[in-house]
Protein backbone atom coordinates (compact mmCIF):
# COMPACT_ATOMS: atom_id res chain seq x y z
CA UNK A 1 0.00 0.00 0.00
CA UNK A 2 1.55 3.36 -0.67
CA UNK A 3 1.92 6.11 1.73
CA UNK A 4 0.53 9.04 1.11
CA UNK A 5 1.61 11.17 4.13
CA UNK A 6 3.40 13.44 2.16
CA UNK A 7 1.41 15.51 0.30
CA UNK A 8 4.56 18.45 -0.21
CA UNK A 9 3.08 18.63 -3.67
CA UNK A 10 0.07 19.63 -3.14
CA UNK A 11 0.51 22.74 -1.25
CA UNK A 12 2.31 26.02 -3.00
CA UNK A 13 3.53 27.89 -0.67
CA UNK A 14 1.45 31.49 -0.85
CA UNK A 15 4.39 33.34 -1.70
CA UNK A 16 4.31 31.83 -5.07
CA UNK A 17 0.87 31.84 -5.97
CA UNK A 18 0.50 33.98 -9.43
CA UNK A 19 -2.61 35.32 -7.84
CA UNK A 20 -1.00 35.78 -4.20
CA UNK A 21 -0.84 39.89 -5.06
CA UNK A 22 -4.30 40.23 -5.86
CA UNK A 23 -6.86 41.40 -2.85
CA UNK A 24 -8.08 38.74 -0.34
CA UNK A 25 -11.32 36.59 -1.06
CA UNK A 26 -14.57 37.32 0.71
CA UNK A 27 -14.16 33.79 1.91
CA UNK A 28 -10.62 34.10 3.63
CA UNK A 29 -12.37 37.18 5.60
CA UNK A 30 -15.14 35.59 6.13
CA UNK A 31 -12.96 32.86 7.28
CA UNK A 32 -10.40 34.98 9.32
CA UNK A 33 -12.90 36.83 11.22
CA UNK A 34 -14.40 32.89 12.38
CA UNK A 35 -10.75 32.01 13.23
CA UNK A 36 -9.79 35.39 15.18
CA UNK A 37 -13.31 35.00 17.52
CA UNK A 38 -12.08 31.06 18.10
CA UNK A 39 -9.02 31.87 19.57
CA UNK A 40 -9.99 35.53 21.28
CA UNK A 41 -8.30 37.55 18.97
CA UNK A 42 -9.28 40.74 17.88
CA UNK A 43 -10.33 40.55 14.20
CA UNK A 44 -8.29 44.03 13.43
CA UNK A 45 -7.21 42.32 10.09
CA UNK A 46 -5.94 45.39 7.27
CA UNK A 47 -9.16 45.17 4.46
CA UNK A 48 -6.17 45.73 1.85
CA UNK A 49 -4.16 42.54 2.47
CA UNK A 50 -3.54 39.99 -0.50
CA UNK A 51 -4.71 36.54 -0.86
CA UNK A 52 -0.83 35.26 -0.04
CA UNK A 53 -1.22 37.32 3.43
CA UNK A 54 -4.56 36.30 4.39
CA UNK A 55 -3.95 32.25 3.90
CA UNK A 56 -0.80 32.85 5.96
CA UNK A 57 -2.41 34.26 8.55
CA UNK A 58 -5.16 31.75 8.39
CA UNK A 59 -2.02 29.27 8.90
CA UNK A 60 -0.93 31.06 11.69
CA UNK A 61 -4.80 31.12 13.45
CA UNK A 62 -5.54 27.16 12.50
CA UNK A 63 -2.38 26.15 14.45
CA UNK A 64 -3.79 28.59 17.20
CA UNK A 65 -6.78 27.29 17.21
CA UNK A 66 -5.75 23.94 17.03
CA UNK A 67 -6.67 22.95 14.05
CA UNK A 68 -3.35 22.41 12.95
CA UNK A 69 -0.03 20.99 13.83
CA UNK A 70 2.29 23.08 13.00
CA UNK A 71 4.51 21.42 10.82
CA UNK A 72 4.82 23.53 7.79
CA UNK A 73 5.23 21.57 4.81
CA UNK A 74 6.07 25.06 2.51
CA UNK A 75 9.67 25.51 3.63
């Protein structure tokens, strides 16, 4: 049976998304607000931040919020 634990592959890292500049979805705000409240943050997010930002800082709430472990597979 193969192991498929490593996914690397399937993850860019945001940084090299062609579409990283342009302006955040309404579904990563929608979804950064829901992840600020979960782990008591204030949701003082800039409106202006880019699609690479916001699923960075989604990262960075999901392994707040435990939702993830921390292991970065982007580096």
């Amino acid at each position: 049976m193969k192991d498929n634990s490593d996914f690397s592959n399937t993850r860019k890292n945001p940084d090299d998304w062609v579409s990283g500049d342009e302006p955040m979805t309404g579904a990563q705000a929608s979804y950064l607000k829901t992840l600020a409240e979960q782990v008591h943050e204030p949701f003082d997010f800039r409106a202006d931040l880019t699609k690479a930002e916001a699923s960075k800082l989604i990262d960075r709430l999901r392994i707040k919020a435990g939702l993830e472990d921390g292991a970065s597979d982007r580096d």
